[in-house]
C-alpha atoms as a PDB file:
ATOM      1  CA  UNK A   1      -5.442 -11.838  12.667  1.00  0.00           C
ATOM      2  CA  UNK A   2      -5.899 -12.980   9.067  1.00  0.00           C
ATOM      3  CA  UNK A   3      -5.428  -9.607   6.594  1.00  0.00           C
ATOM      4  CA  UNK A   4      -8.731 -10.469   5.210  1.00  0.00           C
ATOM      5  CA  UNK A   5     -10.306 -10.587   8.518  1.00  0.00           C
ATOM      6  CA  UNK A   6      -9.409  -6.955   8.949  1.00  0.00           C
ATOM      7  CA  UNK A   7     -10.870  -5.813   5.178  1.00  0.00           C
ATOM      8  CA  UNK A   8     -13.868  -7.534   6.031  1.00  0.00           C
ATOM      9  CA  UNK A   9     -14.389  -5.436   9.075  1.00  0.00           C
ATOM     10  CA  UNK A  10     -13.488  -2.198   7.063  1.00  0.00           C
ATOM     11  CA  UNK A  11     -15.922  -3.354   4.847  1.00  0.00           C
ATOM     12  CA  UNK A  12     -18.866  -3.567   7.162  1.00  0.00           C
ATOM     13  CA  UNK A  13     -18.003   0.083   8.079  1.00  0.00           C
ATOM     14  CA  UNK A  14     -18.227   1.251   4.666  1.00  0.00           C
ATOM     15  CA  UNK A  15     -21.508  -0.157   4.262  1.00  0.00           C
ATOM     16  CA  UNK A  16     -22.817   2.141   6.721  1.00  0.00           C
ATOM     17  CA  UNK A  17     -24.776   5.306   6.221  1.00  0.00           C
ATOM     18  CA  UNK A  18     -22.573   8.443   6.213  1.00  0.00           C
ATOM     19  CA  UNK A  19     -24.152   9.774   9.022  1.00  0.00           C
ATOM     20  CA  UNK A  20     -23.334   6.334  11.091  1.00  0.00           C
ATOM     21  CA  UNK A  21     -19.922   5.907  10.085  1.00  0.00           C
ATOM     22  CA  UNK A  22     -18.307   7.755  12.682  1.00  0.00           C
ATOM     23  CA  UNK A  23     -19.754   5.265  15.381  1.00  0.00           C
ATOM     24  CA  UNK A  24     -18.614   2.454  13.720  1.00  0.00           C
ATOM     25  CA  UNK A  25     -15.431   1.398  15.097  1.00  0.00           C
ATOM     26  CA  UNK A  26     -12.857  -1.420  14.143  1.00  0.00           C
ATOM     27  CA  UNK A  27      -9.180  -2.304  15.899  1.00  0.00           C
ATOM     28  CA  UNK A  28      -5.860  -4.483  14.752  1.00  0.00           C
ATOM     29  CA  UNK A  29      -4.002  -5.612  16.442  1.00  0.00           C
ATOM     30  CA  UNK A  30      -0.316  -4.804  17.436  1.00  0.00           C
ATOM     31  CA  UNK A  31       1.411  -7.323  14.972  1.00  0.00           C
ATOM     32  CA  UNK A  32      -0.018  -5.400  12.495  1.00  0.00           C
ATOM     33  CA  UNK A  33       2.342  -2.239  13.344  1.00  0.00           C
ATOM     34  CA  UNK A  34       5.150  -0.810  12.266  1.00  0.00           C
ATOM     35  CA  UNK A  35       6.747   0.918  15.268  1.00  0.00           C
ATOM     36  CA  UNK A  36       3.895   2.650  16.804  1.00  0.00           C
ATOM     37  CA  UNK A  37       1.603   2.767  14.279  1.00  0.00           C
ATOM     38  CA  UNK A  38      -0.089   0.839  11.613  1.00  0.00           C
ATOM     39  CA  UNK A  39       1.926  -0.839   8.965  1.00  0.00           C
ATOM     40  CA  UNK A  40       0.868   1.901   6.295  1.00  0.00           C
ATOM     41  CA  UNK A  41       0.160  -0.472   3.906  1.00  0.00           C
ATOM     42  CA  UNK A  42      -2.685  -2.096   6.584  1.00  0.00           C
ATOM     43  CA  UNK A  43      -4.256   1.730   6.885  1.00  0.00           C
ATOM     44  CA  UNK A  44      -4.192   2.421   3.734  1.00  0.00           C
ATOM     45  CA  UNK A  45      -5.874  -0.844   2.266  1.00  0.00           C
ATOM     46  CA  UNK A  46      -8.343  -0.487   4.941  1.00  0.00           C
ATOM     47  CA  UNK A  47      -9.628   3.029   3.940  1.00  0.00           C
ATOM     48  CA  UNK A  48      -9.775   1.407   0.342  1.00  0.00           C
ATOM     49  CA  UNK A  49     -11.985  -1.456   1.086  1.00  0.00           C
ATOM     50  CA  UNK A  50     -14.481   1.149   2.981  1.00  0.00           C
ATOM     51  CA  UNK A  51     -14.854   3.376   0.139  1.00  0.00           C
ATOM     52  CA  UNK A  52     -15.141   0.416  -2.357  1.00  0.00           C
ATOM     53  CA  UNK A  53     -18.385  -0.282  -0.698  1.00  0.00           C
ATOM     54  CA  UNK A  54     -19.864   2.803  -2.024  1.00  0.00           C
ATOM     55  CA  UNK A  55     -18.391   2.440  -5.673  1.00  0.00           C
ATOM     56  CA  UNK A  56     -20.628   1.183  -8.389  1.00  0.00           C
ATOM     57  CA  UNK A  57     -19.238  -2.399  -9.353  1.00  0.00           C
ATOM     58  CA  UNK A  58     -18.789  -1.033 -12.912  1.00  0.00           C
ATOM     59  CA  UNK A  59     -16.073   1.683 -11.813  1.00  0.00           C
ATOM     60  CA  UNK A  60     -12.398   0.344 -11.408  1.00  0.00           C
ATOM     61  CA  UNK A  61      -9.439   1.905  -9.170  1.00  0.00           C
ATOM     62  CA  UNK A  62      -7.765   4.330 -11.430  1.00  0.00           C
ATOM     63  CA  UNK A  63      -5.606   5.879  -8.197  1.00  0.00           C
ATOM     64  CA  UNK A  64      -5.053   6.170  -4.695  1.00  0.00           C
ATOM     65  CA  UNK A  65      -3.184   8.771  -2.539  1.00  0.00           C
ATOM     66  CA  UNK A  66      -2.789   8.292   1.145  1.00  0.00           C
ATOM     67  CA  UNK A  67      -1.070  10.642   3.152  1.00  0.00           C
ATOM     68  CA  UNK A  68      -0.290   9.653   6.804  1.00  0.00           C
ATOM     69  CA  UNK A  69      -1.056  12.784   9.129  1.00  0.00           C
ATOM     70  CA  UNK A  70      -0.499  10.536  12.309  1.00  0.00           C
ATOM     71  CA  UNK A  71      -0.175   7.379  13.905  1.00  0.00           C
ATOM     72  CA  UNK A  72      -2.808   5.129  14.086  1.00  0.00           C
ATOM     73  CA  UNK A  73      -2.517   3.071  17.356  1.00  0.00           C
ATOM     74  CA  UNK A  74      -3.026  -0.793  18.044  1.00  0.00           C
ATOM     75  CA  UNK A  75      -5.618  -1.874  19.912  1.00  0.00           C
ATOM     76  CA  UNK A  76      -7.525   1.207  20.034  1.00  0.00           C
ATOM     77  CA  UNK A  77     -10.965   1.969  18.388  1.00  0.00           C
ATOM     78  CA  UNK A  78     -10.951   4.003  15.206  1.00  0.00           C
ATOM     79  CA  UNK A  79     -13.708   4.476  12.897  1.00  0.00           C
ATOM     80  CA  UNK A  80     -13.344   5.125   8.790  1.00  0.00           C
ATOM     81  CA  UNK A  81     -15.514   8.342   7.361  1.00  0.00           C
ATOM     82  CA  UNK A  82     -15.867   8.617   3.589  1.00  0.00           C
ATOM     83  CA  UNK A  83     -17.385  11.082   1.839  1.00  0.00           C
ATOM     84  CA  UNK A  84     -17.644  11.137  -1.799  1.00  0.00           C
ATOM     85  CA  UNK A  85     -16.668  14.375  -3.183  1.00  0.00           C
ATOM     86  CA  UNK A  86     -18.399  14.104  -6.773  1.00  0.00           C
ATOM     87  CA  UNK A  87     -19.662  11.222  -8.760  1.00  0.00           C
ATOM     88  CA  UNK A  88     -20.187  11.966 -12.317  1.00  0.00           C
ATOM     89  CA  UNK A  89     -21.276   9.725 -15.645  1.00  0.00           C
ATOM     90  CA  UNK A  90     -17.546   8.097 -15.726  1.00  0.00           C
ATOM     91  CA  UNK A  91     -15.939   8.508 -12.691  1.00  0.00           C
ATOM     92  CA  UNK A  92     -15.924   9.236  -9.059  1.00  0.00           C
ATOM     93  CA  UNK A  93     -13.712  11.177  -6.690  1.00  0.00           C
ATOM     94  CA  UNK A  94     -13.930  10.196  -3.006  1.00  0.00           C
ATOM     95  CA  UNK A  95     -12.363  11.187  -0.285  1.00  0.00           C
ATOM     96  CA  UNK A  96     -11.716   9.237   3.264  1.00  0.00           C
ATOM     97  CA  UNK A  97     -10.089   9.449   6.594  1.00  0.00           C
ATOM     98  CA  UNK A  98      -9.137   7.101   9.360  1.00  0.00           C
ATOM     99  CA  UNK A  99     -10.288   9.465  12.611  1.00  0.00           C
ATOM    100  CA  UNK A 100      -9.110   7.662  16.094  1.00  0.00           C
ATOM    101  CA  UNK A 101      -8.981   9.434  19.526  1.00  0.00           C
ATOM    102  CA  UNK A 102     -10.824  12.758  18.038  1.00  0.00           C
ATOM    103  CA  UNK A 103      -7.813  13.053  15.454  1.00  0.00           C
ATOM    104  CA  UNK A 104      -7.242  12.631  12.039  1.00  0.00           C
ATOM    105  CA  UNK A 105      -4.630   9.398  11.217  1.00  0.00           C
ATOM    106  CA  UNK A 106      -4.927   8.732   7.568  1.00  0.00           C
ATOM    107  CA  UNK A 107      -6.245  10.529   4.919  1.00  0.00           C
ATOM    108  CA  UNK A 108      -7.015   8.694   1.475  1.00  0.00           C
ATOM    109  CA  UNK A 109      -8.378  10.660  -1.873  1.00  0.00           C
ATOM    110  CA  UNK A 110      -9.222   8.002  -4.074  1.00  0.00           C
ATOM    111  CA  UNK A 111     -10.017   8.051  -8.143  1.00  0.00           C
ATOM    112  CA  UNK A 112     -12.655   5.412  -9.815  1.00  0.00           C
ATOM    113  CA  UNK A 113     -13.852   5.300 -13.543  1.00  0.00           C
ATOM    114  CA  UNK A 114     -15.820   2.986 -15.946  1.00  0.00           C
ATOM    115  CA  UNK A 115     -14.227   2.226 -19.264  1.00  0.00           C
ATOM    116  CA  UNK A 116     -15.281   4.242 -22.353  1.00  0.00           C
ATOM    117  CA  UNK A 117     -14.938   4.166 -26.311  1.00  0.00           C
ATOM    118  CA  UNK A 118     -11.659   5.759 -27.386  1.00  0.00           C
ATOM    119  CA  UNK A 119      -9.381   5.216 -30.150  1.00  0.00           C
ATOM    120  CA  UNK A 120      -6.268   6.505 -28.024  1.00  0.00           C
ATOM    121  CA  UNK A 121      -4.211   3.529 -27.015  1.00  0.00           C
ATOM    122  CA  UNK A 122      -0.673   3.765 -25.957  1.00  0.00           C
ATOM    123  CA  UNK A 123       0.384   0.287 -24.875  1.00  0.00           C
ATOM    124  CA  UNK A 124       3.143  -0.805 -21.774  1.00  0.00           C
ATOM    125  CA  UNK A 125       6.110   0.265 -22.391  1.00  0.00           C
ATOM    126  CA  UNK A 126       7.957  -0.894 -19.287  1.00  0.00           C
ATOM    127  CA  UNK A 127       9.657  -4.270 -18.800  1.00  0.00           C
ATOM    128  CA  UNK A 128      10.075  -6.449 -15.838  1.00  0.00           C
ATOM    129  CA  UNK A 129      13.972  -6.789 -14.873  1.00  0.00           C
ATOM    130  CA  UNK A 130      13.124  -9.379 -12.077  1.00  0.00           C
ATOM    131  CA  UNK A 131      14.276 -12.795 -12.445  1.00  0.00           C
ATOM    132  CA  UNK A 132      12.027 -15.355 -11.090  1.00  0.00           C
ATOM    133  CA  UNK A 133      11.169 -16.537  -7.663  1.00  0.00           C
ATOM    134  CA  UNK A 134      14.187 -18.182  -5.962  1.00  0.00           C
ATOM    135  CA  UNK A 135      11.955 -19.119  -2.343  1.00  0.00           C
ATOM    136  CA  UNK A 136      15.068 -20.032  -0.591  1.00  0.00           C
ATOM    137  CA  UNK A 137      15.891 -16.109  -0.874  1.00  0.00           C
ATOM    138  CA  UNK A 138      12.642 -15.369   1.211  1.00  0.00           C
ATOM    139  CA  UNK A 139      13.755 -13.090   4.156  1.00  0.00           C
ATOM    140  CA  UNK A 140      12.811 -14.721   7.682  1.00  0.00           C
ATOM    141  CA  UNK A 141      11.127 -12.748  10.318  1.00  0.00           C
ATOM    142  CA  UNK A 142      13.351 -11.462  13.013  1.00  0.00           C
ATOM    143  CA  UNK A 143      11.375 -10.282  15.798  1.00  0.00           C
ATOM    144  CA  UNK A 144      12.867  -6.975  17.777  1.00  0.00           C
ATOM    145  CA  UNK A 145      14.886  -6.612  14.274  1.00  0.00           C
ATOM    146  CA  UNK A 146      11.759  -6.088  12.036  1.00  0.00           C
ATOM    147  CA  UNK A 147       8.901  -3.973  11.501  1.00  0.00           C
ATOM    148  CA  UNK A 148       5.959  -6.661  13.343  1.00  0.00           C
ATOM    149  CA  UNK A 149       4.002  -6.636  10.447  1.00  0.00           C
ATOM    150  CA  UNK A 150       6.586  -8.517   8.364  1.00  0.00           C
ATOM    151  CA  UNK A 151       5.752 -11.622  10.202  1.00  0.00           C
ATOM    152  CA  UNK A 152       2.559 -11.327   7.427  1.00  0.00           C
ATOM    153  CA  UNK A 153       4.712 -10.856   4.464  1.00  0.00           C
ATOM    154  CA  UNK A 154       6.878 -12.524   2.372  1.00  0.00           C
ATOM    155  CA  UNK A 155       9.514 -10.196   0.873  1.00  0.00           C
ATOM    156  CA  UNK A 156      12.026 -11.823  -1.774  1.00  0.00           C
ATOM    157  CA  UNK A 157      14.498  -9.148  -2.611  1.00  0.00           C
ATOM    158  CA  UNK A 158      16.426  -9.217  -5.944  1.00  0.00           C
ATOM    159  CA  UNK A 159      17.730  -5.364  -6.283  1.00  0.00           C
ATOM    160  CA  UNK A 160      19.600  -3.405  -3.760  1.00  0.00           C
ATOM    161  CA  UNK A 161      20.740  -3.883  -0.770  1.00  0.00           C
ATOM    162  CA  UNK A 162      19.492  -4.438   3.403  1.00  0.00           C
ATOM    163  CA  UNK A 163      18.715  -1.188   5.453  1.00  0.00           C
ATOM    164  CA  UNK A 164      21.375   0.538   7.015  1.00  0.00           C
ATOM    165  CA  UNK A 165      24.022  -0.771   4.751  1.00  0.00           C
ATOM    166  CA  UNK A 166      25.837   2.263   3.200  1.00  0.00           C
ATOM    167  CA  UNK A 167      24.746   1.087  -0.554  1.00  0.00           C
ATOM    168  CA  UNK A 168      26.068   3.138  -3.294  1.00  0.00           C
ATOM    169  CA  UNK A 169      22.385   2.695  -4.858  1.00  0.00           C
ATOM    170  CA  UNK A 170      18.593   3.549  -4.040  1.00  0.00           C
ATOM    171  CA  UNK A 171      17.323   0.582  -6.294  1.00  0.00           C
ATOM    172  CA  UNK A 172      15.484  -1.259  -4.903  1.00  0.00           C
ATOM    173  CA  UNK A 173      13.434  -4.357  -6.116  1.00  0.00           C
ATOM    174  CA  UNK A 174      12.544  -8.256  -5.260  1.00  0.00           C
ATOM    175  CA  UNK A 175       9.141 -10.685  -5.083  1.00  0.00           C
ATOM    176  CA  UNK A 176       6.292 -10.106  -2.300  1.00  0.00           C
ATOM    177  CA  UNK A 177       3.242 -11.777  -1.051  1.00  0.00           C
ATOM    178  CA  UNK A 178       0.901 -12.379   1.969  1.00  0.00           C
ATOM    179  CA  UNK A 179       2.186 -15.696   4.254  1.00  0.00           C
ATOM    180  CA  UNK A 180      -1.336 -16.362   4.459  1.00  0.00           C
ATOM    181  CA  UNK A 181      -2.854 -16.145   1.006  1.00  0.00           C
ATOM    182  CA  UNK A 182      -6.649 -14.030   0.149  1.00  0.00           C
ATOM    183  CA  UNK A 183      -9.451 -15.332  -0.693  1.00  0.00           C
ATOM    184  CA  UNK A 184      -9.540 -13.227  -3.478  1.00  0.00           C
ATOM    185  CA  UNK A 185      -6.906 -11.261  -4.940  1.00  0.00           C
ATOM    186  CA  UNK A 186      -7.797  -7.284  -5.016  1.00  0.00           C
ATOM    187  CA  UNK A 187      -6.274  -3.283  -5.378  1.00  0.00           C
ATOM    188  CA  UNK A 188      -6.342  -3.867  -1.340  1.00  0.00           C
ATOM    189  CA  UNK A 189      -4.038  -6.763  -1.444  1.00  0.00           C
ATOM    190  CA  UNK A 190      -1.649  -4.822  -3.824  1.00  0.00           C
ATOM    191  CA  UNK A 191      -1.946  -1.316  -1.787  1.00  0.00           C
ATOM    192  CA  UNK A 192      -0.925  -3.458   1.355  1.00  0.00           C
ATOM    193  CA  UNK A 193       1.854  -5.110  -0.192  1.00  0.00           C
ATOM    194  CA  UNK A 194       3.367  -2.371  -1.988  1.00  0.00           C
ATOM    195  CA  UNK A 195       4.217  -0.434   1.422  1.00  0.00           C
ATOM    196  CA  UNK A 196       5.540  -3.799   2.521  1.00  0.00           C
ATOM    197  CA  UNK A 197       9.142  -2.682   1.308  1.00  0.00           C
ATOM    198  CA  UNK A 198      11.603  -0.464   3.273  1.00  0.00           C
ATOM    199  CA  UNK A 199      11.965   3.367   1.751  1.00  0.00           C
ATOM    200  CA  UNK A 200      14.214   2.632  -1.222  1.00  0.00           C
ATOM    201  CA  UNK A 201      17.058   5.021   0.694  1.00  0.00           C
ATOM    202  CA  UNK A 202      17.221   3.242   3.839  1.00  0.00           C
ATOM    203  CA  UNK A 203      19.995   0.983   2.681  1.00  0.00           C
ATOM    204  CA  UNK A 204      21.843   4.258   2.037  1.00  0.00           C
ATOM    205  CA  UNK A 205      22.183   4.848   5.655  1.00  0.00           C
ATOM    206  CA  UNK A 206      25.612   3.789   7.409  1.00  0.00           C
ATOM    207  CA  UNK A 207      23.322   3.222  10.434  1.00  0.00           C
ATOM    208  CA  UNK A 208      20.091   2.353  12.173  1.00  0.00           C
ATOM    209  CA  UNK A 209      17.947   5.455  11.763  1.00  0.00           C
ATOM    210  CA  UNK A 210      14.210   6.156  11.032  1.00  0.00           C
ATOM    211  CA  UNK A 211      12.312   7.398   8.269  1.00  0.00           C
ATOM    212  CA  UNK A 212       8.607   8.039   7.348  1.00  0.00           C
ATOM    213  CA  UNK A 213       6.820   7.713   4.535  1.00  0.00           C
ATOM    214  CA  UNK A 214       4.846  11.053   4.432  1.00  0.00           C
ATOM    215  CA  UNK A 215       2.817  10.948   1.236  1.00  0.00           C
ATOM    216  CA  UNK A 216       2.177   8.161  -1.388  1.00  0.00           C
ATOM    217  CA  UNK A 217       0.090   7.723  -4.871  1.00  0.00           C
ATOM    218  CA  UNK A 218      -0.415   4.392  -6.710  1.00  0.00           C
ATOM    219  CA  UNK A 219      -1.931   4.318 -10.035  1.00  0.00           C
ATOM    220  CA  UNK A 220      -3.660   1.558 -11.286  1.00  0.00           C
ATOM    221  CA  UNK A 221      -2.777   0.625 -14.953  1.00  0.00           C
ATOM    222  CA  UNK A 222      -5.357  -2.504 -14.992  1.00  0.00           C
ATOM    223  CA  UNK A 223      -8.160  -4.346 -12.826  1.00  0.00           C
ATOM    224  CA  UNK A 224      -6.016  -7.242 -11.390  1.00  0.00           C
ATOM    225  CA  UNK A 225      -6.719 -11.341 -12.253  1.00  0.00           C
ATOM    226  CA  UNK A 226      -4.591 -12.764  -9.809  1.00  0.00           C
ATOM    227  CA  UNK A 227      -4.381 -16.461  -8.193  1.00  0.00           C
ATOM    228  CA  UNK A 228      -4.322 -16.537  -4.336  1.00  0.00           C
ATOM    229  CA  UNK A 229      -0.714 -17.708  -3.897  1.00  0.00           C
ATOM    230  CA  UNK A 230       0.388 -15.208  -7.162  1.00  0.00           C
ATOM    231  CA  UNK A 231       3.858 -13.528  -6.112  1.00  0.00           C
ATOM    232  CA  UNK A 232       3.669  -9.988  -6.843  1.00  0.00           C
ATOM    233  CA  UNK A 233       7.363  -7.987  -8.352  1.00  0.00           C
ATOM    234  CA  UNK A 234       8.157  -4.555  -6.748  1.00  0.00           C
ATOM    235  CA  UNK A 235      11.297  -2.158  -8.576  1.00  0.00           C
ATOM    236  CA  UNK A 236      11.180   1.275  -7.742  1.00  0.00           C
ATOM    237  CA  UNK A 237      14.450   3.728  -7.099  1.00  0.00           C
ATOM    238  CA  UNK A 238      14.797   7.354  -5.810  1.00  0.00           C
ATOM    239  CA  UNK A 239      14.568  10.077  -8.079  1.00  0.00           C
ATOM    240  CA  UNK A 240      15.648  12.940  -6.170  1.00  0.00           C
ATOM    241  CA  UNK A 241      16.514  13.674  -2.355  1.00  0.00           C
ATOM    242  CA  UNK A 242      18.051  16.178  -0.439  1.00  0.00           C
ATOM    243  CA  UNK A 243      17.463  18.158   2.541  1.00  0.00           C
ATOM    244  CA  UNK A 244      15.738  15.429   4.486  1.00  0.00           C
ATOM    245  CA  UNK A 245      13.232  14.468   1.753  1.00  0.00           C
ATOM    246  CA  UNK A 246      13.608  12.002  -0.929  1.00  0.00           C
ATOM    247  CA  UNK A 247      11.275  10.951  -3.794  1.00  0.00           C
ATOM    248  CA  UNK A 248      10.757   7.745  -4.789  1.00  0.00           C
ATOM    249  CA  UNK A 249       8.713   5.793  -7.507  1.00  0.00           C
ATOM    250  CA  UNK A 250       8.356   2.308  -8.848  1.00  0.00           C
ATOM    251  CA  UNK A 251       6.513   0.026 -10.577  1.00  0.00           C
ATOM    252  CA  UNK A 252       4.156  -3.015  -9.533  1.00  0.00           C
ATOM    253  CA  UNK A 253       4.135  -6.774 -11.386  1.00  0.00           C
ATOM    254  CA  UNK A 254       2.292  -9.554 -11.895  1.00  0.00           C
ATOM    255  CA  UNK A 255       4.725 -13.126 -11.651  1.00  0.00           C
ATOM    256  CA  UNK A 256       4.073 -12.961 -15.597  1.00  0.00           C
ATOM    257  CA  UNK A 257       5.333  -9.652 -15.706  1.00  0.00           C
ATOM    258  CA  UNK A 258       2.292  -7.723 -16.494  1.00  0.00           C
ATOM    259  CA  UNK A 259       2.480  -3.984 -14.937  1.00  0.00           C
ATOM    260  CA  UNK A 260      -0.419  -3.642 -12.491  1.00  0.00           C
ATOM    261  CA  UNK A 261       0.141  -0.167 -10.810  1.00  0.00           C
ATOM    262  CA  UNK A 262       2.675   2.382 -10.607  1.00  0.00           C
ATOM    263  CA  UNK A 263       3.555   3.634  -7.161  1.00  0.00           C
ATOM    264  CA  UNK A 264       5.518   7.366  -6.117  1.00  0.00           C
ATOM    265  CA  UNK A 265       6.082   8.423  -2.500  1.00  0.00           C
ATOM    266  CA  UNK A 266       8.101  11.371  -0.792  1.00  0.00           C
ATOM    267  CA  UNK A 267       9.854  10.157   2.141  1.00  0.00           C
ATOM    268  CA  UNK A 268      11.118  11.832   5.430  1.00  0.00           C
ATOM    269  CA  UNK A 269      14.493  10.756   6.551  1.00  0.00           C
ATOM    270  CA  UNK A 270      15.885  11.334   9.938  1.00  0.00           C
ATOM    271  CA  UNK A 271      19.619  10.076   9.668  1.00  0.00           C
END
């Protein structure tokens, strides 16, 4: 199933009437998963095209936080409730959750704002160390050996090294896009994509071993322009981790090396 096919659907839900939400259901399917669950990146994009239903036209992403309380099964019924927490002259605060089976799943808290007059500006600092596309470098899809949503993505790593190689380094970075491009570019195209990368530390392990992304925040530094087949850069690194938990953050690109969003999650490894 087509990624758009699936925000469309998520879509339809968040036109609903809060007090119908709950009986509007959607499924994926289970090449859509990573392990058990949904590929986070999927869950999380979905919740974000329900609540952008509700959003004034006029009031762009500013941020997103998803924490993932459990997994969200394949071909099973699960319905998206938002409820918008406050809505004031410049922004909006909304909150949303992906319930399935009488449990919580995913939970999303998401930021929007209209521009205003202000004579702060603080320009981009950052810089893009990717060098361009090289599509012969495009990792295939290895069934049994990868995640089955990576059949839908296109990851061309630069930085850092394969899972479970023992690297000396938790950089990470490399090109990324859907196989099957949007209609339209959007913030849920990007949230999806983002997640599309391994944990930044699981090329630090000597060995197969799992680990979970337990919380996650992008920030949004600009409404995106993007063409269909755009390739998107990803560099991010681990800040800190011990005891089980590391903490990781990165940045998101355009091809033409304009920062889009900033991403940070704290991930659970079981080595």
């Amino acid at each position: 199933m087509h990624f758009d096919q699936l925000l469309q659907q998520a879509a339809l839900i968040g036109k609903q009437p809060a007090s119908e939400q709950a009986n509007a259901t959607m499924q994926f399917p289970a090449n859509w998963c990573q392990g058990r669950t949904a590929f986070g990146g999927l869950s999380a994009a979905l919740l974000y095209q329900a609540i952008r239903q509700q959003i004034e036209p006029s009031r762009r992403l500013l941020s997103i936080s998803t924490n993932f309380v459990g997994p969200l099964l394949a071909d099973t019924d699960f319905s998206l409730v938002i409820e918008i927490l406050r809505e004031g002259k410049s922004s909006t605060q909304v909150l949303a959750k992906a319930v399935q089976n009488d449990q919580v799943s995913v939970v999303v808290q998401a930021c929007f704002a209209k521009s205003r007059d202000s004579a702060i500006n603080v320009p981009v600092t950052k810089k893009m160390d990717l060098k361009p596309v090289d599509e012969r470098c495009i990792l295939p899809f290895q069934a049994g050996a990868m995640p089955e949503f990576f059949q839908h993505v296109d990851l061309c790593p630069q930085q850092g090294s394969m899972p479970f190689t023992a690297a000396k380094t938790s950089h990470l970075g490399g090109w990324m896009k859907l196989k099957q491009p949007p209609a339209q570019f959007s913030e849920a195209h990007i949230i999806a994509l983002t997640d599309a990368w391994p944990p930044t530390l699981l090329q630090m392990f000597n060995q197969p071993a799992p680990a979970s992304s337990m919380s996650w925040y992008l920030e949004f530094v600009t409404t995106p322009q993007l063409s269909a087949d755009e390739w998107l850069g990803f560099e991010a690194i681990t800040h800190h981790c011990k005891d089980g938990y590391g903490l990781e953050d990165g940045c998101i690109w355009s091809q033409s090396g304009e920062l889009l969003a900033l991403t940070r999650q704290t991930v659970a490894l079981f080595d």
